[in-house]
PDB file of N, CA and C in Angstrom:
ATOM      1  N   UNK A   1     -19.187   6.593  -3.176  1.00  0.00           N
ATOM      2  CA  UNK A   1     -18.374   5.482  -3.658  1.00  0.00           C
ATOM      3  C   UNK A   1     -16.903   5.910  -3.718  1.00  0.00           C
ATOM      4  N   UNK A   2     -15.948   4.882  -3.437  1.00  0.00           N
ATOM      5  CA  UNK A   2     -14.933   5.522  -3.483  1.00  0.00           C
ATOM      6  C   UNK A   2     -13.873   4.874  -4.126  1.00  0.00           C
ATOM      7  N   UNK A   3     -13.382   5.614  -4.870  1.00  0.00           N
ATOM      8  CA  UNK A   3     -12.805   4.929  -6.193  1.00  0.00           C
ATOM      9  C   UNK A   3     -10.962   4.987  -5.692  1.00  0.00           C
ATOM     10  N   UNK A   4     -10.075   4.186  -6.014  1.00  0.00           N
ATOM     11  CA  UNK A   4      -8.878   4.197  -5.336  1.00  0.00           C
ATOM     12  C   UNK A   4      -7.598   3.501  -7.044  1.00  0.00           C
ATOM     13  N   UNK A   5      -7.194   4.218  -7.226  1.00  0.00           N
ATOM     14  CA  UNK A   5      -5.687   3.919  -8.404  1.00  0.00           C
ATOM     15  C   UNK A   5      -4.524   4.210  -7.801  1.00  0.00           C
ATOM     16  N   UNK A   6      -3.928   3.000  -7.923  1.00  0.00           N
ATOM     17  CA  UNK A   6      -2.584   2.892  -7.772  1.00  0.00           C
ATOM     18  C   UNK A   6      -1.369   3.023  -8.940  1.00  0.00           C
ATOM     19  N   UNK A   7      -0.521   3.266  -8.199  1.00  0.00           N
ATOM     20  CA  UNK A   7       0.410   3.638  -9.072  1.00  0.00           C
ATOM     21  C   UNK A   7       2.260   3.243  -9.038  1.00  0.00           C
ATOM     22  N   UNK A   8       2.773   3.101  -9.626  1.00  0.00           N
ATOM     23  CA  UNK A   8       4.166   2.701  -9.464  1.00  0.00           C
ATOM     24  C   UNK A   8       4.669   1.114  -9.342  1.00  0.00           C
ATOM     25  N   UNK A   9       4.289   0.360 -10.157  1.00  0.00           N
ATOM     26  CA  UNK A   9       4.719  -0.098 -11.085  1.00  0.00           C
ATOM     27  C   UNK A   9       5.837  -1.023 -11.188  1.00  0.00           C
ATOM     28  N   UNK A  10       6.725  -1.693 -10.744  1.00  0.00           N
ATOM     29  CA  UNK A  10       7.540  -1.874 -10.993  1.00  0.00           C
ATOM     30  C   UNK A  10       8.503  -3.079 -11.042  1.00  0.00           C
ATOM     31  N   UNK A  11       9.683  -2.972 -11.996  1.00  0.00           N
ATOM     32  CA  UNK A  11      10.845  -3.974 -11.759  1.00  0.00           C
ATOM     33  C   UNK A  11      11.781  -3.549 -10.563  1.00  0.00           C
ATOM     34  N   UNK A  12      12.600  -4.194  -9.705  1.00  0.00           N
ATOM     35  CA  UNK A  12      13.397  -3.594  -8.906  1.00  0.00           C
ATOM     36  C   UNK A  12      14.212  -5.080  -8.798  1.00  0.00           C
ATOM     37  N   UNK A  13      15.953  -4.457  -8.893  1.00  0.00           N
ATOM     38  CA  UNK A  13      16.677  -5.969  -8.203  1.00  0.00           C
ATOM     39  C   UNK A  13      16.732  -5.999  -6.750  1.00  0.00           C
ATOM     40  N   UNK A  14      17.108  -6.552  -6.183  1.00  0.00           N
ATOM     41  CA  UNK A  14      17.195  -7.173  -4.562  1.00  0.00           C
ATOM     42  C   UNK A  14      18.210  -5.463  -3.891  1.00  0.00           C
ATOM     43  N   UNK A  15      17.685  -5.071  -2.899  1.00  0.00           N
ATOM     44  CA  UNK A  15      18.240  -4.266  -2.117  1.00  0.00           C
ATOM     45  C   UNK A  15      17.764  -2.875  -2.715  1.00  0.00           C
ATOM     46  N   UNK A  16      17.301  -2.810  -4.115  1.00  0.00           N
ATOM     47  CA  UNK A  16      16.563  -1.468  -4.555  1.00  0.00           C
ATOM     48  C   UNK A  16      15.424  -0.757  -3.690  1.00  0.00           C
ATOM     49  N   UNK A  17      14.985   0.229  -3.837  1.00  0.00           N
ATOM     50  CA  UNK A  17      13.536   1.062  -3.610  1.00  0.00           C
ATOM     51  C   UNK A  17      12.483   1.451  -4.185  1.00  0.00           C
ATOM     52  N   UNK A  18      11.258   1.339  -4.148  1.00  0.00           N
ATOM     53  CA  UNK A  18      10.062   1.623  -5.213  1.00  0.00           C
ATOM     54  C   UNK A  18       9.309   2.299  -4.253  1.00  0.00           C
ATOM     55  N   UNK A  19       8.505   3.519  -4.923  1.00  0.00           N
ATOM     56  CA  UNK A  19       7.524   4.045  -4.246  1.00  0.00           C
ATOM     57  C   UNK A  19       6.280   3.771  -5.120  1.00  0.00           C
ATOM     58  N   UNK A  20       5.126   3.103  -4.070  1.00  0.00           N
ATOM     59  CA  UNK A  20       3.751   3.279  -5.079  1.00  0.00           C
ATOM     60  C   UNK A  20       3.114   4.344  -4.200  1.00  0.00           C
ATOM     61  N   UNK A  21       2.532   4.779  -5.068  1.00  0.00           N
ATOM     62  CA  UNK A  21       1.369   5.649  -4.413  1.00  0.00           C
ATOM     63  C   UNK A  21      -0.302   5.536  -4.997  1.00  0.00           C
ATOM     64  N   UNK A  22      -1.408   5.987  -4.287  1.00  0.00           N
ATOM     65  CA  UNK A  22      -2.187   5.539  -4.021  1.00  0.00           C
ATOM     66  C   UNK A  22      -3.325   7.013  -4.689  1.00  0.00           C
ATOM     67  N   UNK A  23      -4.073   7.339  -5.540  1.00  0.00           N
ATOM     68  CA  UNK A  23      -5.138   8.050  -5.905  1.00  0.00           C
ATOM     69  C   UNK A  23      -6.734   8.427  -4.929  1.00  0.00           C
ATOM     70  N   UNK A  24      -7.174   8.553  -4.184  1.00  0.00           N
ATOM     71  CA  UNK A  24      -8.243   7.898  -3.343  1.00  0.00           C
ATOM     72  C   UNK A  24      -9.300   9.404  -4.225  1.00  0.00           C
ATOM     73  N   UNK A  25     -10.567   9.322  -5.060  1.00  0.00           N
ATOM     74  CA  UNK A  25     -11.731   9.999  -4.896  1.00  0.00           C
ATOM     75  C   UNK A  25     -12.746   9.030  -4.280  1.00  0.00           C
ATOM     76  N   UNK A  26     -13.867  10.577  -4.069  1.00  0.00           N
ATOM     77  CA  UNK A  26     -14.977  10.022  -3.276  1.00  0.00           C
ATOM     78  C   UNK A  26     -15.022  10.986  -2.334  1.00  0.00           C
ATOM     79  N   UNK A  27     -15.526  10.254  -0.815  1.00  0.00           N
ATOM     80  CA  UNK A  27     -15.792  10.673   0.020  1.00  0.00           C
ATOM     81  C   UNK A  27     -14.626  11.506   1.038  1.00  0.00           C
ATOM     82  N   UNK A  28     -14.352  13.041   1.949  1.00  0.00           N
ATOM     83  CA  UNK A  28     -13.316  13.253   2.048  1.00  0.00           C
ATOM     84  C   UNK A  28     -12.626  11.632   2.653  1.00  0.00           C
ATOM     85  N   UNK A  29     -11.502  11.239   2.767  1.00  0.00           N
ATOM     86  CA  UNK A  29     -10.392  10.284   2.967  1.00  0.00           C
ATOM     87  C   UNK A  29      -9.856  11.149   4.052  1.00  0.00           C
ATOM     88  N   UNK A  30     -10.360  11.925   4.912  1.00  0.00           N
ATOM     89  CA  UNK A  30      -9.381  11.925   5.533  1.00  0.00           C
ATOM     90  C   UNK A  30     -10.396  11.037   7.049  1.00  0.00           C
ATOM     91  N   UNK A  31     -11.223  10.368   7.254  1.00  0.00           N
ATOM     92  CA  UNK A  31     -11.642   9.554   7.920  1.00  0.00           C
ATOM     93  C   UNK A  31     -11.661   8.556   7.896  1.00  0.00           C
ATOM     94  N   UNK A  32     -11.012   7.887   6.697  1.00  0.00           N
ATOM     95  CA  UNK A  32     -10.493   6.603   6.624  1.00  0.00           C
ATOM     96  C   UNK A  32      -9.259   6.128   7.093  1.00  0.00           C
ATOM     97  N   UNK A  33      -9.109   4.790   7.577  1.00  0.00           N
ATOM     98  CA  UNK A  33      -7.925   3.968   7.381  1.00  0.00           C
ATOM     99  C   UNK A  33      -7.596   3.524   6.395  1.00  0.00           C
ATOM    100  N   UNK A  34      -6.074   3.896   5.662  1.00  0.00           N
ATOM    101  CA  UNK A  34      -5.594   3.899   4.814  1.00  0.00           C
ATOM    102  C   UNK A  34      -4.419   2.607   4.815  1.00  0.00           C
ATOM    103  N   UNK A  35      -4.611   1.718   3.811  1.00  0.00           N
ATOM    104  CA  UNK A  35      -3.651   0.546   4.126  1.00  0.00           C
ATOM    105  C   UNK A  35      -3.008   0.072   3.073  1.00  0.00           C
ATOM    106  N   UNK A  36      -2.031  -0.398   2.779  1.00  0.00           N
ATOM    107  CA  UNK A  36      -1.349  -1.268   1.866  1.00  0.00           C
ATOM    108  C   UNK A  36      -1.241  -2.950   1.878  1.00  0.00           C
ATOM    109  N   UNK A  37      -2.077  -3.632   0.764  1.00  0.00           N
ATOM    110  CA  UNK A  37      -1.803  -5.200   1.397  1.00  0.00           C
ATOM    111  C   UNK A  37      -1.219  -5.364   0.042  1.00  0.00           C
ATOM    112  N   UNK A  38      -0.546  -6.993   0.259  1.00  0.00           N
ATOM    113  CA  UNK A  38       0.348  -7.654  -0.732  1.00  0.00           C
ATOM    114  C   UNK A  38      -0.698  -9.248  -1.291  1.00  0.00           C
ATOM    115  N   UNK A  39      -0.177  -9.282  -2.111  1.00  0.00           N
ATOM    116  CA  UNK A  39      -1.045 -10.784  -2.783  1.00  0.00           C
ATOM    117  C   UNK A  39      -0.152 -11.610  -3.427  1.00  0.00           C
ATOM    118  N   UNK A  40       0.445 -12.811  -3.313  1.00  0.00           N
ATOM    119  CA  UNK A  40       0.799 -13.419  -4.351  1.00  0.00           C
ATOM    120  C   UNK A  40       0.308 -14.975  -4.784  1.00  0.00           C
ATOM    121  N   UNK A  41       0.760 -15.172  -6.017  1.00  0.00           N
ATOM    122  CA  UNK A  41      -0.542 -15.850  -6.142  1.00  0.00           C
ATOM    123  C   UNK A  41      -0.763 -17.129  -5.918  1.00  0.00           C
ATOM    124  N   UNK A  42      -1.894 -17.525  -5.642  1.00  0.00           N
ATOM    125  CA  UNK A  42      -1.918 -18.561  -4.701  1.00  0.00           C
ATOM    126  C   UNK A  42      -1.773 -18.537  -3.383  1.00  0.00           C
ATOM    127  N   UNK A  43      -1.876 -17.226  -2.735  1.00  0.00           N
ATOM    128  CA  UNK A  43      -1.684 -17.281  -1.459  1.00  0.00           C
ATOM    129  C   UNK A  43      -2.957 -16.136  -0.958  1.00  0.00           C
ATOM    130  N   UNK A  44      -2.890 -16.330   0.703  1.00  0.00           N
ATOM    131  CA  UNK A  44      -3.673 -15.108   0.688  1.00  0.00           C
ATOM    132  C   UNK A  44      -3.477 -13.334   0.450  1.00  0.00           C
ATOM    133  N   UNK A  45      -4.561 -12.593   0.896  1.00  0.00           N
ATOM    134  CA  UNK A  45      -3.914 -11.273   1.025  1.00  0.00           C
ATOM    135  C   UNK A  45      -3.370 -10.852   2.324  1.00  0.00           C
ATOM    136  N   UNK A  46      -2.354 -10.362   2.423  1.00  0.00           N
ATOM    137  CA  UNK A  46      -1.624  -9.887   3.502  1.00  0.00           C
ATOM    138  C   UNK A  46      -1.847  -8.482   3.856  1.00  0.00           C
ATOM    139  N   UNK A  47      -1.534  -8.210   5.012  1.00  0.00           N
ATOM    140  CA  UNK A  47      -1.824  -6.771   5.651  1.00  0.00           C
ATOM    141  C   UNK A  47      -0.043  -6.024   5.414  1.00  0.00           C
ATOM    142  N   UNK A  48       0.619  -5.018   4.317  1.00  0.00           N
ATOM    143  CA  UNK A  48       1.617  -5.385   4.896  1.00  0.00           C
ATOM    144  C   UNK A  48       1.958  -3.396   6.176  1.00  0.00           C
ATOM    145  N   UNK A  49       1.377  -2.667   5.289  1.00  0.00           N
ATOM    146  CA  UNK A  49       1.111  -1.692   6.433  1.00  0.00           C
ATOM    147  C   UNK A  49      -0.058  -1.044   6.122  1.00  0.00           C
ATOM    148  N   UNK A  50      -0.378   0.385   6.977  1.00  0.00           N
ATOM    149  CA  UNK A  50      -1.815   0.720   7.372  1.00  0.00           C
ATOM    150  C   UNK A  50      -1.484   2.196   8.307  1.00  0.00           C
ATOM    151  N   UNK A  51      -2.152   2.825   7.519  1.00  0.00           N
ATOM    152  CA  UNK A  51      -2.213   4.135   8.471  1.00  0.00           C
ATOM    153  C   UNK A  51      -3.449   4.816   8.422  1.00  0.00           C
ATOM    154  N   UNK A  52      -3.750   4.899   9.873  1.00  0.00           N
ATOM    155  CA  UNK A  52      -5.422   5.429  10.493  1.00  0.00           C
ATOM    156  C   UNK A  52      -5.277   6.382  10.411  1.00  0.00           C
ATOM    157  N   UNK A  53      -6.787   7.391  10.575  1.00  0.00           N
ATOM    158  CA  UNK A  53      -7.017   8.739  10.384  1.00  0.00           C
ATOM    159  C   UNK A  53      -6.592   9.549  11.278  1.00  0.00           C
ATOM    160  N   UNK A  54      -6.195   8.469  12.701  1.00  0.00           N
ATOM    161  CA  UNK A  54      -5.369   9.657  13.784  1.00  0.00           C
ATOM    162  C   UNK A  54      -4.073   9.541  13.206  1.00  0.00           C
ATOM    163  N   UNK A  55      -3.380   9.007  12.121  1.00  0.00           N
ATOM    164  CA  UNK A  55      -1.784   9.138  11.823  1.00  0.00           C
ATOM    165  C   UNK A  55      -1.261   8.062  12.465  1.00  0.00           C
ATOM    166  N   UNK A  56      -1.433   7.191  13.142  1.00  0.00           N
ATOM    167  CA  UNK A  56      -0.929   6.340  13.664  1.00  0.00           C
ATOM    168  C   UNK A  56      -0.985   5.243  12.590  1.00  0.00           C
ATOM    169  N   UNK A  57       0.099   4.504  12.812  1.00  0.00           N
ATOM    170  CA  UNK A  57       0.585   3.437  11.711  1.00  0.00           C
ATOM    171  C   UNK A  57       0.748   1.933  11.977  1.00  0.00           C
ATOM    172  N   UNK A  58       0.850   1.023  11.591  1.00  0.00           N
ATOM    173  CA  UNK A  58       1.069  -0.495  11.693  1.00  0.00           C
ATOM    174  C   UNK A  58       1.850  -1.053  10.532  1.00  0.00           C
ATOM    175  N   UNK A  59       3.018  -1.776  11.223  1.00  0.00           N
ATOM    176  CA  UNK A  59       3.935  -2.633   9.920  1.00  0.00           C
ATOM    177  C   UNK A  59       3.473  -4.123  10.214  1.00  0.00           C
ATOM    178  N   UNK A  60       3.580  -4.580   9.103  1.00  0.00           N
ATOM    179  CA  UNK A  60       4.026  -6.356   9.136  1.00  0.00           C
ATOM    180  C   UNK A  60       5.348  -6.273   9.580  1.00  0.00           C
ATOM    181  N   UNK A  61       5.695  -7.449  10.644  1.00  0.00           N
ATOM    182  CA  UNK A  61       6.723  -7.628  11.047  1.00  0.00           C
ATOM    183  C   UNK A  61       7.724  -7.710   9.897  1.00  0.00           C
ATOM    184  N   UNK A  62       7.385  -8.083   8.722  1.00  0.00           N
ATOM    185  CA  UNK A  62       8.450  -8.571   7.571  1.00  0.00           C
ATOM    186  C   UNK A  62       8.914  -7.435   6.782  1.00  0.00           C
ATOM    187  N   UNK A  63       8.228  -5.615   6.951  1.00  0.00           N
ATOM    188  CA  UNK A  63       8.571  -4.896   6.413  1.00  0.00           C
ATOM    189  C   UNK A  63       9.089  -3.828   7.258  1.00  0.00           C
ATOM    190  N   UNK A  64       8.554  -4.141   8.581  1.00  0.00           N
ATOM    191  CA  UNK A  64       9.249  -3.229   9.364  1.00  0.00           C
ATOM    192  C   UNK A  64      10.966  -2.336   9.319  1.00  0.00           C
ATOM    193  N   UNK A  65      10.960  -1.070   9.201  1.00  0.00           N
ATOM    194  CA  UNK A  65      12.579  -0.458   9.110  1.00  0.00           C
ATOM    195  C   UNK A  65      12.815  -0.533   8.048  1.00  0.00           C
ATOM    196  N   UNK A  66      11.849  -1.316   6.957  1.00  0.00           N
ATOM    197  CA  UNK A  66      12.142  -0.998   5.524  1.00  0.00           C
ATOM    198  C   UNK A  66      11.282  -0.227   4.184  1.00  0.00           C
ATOM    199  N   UNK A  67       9.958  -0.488   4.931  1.00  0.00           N
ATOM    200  CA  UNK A  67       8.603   0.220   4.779  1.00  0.00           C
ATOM    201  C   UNK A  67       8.015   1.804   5.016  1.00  0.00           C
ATOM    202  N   UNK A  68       7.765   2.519   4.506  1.00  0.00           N
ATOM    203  CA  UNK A  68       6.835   3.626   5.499  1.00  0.00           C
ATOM    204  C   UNK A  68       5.765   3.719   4.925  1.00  0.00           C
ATOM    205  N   UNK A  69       4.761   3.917   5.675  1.00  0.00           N
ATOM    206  CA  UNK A  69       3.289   4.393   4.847  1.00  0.00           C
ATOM    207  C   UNK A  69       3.363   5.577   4.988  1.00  0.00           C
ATOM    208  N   UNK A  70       2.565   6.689   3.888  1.00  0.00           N
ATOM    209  CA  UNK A  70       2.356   8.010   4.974  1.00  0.00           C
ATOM    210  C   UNK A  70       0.848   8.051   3.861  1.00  0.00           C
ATOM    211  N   UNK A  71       0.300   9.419   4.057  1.00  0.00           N
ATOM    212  CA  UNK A  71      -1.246   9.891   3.832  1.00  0.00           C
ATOM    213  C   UNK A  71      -1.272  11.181   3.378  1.00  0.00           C
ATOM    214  N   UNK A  72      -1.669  12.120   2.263  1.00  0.00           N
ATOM    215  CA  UNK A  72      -1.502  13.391   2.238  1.00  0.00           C
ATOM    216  C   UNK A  72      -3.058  13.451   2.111  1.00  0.00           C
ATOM    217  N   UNK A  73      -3.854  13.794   3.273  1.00  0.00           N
ATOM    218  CA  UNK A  73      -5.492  14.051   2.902  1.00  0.00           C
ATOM    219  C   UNK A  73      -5.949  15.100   2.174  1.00  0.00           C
ATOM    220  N   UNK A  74      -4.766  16.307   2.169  1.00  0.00           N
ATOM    221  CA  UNK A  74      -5.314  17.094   1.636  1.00  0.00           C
ATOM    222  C   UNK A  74      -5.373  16.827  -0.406  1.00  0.00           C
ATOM    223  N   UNK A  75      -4.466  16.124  -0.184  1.00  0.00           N
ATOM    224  CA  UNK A  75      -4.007  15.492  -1.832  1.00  0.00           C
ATOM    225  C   UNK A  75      -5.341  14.307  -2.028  1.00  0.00           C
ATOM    226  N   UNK A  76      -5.729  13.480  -0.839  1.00  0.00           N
ATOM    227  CA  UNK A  76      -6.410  12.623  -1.058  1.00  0.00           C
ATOM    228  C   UNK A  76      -5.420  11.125  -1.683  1.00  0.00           C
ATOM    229  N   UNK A  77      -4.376  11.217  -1.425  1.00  0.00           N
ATOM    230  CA  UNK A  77      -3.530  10.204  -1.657  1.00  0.00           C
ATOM    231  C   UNK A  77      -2.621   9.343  -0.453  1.00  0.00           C
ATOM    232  N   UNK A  78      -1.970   8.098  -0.695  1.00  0.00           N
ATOM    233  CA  UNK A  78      -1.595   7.482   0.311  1.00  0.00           C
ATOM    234  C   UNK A  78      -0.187   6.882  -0.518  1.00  0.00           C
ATOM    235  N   UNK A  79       0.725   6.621  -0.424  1.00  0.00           N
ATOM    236  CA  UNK A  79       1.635   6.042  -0.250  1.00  0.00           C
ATOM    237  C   UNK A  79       2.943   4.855   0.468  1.00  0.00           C
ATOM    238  N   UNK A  80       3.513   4.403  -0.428  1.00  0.00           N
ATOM    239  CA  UNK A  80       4.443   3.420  -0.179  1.00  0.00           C
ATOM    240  C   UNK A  80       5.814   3.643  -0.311  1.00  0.00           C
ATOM    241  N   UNK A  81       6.792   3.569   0.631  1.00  0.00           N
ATOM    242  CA  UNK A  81       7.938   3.919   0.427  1.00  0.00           C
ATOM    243  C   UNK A  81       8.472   2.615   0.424  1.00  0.00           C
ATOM    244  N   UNK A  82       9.344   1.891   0.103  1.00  0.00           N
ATOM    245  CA  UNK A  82       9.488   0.766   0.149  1.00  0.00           C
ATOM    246  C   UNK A  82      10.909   0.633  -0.336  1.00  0.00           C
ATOM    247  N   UNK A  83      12.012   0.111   1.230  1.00  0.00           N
ATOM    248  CA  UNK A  83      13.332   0.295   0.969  1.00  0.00           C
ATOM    249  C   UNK A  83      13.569  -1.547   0.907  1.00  0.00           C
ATOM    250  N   UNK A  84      15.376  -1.565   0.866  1.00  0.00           N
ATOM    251  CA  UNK A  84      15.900  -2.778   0.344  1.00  0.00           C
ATOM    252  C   UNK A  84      15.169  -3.975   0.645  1.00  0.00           C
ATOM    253  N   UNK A  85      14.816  -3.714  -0.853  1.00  0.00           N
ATOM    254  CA  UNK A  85      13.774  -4.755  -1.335  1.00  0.00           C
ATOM    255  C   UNK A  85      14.145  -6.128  -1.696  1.00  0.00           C
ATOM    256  N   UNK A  86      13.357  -7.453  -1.248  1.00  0.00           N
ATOM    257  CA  UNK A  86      14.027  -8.662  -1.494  1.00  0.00           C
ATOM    258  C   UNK A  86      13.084  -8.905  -2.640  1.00  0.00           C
ATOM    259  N   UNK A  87      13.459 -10.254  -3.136  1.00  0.00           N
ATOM    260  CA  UNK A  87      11.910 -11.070  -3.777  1.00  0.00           C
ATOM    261  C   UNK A  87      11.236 -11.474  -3.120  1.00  0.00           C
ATOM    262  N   UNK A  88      11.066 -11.566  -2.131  1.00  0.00           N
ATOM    263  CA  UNK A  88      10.059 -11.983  -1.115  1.00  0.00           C
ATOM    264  C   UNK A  88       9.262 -11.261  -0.914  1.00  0.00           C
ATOM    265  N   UNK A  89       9.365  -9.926  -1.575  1.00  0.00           N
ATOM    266  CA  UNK A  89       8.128  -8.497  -1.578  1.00  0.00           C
ATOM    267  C   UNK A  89       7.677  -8.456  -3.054  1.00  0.00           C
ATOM    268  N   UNK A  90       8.225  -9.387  -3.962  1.00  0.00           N
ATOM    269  CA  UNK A  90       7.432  -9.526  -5.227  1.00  0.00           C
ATOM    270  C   UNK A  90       5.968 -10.114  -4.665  1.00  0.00           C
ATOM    271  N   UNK A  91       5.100  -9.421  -5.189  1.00  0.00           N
ATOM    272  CA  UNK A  91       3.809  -9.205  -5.042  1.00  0.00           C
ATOM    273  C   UNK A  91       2.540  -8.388  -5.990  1.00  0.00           C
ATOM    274  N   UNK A  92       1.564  -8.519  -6.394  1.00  0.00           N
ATOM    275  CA  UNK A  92       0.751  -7.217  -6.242  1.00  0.00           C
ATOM    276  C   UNK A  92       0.050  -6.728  -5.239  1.00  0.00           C
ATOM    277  N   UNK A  93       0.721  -4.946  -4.685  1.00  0.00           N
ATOM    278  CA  UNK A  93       0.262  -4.423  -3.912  1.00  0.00           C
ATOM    279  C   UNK A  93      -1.104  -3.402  -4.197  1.00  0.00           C
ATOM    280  N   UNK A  94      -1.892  -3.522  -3.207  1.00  0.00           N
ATOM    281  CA  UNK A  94      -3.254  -3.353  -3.165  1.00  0.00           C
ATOM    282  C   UNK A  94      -3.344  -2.228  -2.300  1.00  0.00           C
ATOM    283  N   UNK A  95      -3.894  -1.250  -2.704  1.00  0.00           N
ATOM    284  CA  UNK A  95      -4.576  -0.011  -1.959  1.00  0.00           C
ATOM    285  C   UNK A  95      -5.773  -0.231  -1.358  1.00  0.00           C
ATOM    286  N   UNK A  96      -6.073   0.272   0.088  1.00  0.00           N
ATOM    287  CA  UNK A  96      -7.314  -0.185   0.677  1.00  0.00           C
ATOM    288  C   UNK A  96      -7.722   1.160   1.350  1.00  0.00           C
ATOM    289  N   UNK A  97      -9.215   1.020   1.481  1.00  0.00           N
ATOM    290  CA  UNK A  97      -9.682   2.433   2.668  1.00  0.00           C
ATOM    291  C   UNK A  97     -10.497   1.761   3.494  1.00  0.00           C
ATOM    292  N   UNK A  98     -10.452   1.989   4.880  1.00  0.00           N
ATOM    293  CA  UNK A  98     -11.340   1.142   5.588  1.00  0.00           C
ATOM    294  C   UNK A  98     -11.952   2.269   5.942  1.00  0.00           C
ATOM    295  N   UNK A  99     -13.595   2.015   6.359  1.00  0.00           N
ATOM    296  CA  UNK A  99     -14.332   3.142   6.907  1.00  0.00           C
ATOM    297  C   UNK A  99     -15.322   2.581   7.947  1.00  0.00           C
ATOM    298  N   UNK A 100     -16.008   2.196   8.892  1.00  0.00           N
ATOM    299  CA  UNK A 100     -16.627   1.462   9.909  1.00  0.00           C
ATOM    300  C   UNK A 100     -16.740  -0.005   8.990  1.00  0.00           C
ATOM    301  N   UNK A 101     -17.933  -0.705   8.274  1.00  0.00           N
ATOM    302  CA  UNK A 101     -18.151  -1.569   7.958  1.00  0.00           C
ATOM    303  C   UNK A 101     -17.682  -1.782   6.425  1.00  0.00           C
ATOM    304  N   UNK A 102     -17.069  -0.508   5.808  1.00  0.00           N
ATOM    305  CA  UNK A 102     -16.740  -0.752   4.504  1.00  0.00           C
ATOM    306  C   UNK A 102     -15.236  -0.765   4.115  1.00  0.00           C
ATOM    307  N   UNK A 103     -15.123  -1.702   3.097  1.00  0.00           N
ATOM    308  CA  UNK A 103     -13.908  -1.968   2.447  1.00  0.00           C
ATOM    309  C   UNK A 103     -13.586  -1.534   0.974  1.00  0.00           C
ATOM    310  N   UNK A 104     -12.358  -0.874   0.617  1.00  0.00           N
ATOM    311  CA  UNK A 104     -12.402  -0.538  -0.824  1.00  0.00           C
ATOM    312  C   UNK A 104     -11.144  -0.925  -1.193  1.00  0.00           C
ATOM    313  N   UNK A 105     -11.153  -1.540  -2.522  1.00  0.00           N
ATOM    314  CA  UNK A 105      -9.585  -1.638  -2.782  1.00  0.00           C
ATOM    315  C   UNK A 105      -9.197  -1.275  -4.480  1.00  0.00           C
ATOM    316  N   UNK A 106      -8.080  -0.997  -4.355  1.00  0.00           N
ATOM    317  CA  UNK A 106      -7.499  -0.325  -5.995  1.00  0.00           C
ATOM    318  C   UNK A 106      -7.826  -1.411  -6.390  1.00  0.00           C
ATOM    319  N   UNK A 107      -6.590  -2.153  -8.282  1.00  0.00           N
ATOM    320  CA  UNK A 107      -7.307  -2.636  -8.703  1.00  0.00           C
ATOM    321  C   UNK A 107      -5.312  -3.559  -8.690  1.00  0.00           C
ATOM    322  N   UNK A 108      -4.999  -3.201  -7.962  1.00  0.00           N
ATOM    323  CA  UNK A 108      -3.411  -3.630  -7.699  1.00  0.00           C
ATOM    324  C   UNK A 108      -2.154  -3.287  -8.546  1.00  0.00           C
ATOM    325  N   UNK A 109      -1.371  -3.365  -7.979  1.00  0.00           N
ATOM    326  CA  UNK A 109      -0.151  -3.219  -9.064  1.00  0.00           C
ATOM    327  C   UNK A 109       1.195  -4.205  -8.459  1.00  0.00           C
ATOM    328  N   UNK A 110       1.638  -4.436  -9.219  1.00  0.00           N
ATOM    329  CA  UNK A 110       2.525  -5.127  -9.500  1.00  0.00           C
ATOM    330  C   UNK A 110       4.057  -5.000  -9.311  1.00  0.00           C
ATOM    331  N   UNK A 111       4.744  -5.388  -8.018  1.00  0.00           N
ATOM    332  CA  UNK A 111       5.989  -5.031  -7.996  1.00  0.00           C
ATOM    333  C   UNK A 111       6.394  -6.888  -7.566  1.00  0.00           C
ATOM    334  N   UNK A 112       7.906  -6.171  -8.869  1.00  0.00           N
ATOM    335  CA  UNK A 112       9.012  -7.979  -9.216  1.00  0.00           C
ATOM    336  C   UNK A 112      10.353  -7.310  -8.096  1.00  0.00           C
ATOM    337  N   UNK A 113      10.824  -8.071  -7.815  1.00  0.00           N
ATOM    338  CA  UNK A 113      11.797  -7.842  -7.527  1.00  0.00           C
ATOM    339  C   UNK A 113      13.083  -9.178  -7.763  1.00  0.00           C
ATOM    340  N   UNK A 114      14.019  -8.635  -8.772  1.00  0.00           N
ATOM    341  CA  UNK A 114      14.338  -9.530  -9.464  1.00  0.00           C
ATOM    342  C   UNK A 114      15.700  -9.615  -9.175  1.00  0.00           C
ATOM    343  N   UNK A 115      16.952 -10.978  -9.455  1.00  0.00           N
ATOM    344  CA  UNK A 115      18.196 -10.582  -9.612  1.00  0.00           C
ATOM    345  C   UNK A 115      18.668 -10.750 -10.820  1.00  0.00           C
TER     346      UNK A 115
END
């Protein structure tokens, strides 16, 4: 089973930076796809990036050049770098592990981005 906490939290005004990062126990993680989605409410969940077990990565067009994902397997953790930030990235962001047919997700956290 694989249990996933997120972390970081936050207020930020328009053009700021927040990093969340991501807890993953369980099974080793380093054969998973590791992803970040967004939720707000009333809407669906979004993909907004994602990084596979070969290191290779995927942005949402809307975070691209402002985003990075990265993965430390040996830490068992995943991360969010997340540069000039609008409100339009107010959201709760969601930690995910994909593994052939299975899905896991944190339990979200919460970033405002306010003026």
């Amino acid at each position: 089973q694989v249990q996933l906490v997120e972390a970081g939290v936050g207020l930020v005004q328009p053009g700021g930076a927040l990093r969340l990062s991501c807890a993953a126990s369980g099974p080793i993680m380093k054969y998973y796809d590791m992803g970040w989605y967004r939720q707000v409410t009333g809407e669906e969940r979004e993909l907004v990036a994602r990084i596979f077990s070969t290191g290779n990565t995927d942005y949402a067009n809307s975070v691209l050049g402002r985003f990075t994902i990265s993965r430390d397997d040996a830490m068992n953790t995943l991360a969010l770098q997340m540069q000039s930030l609008t409100p339009e990235d107010t959201a709760v962001y969601f930690c995910n592990a994909h593994y052939v047919r299975h899905d896991y997700w944190g339990e979200g956290s919460q970033v405002t981005v306010f003026s």
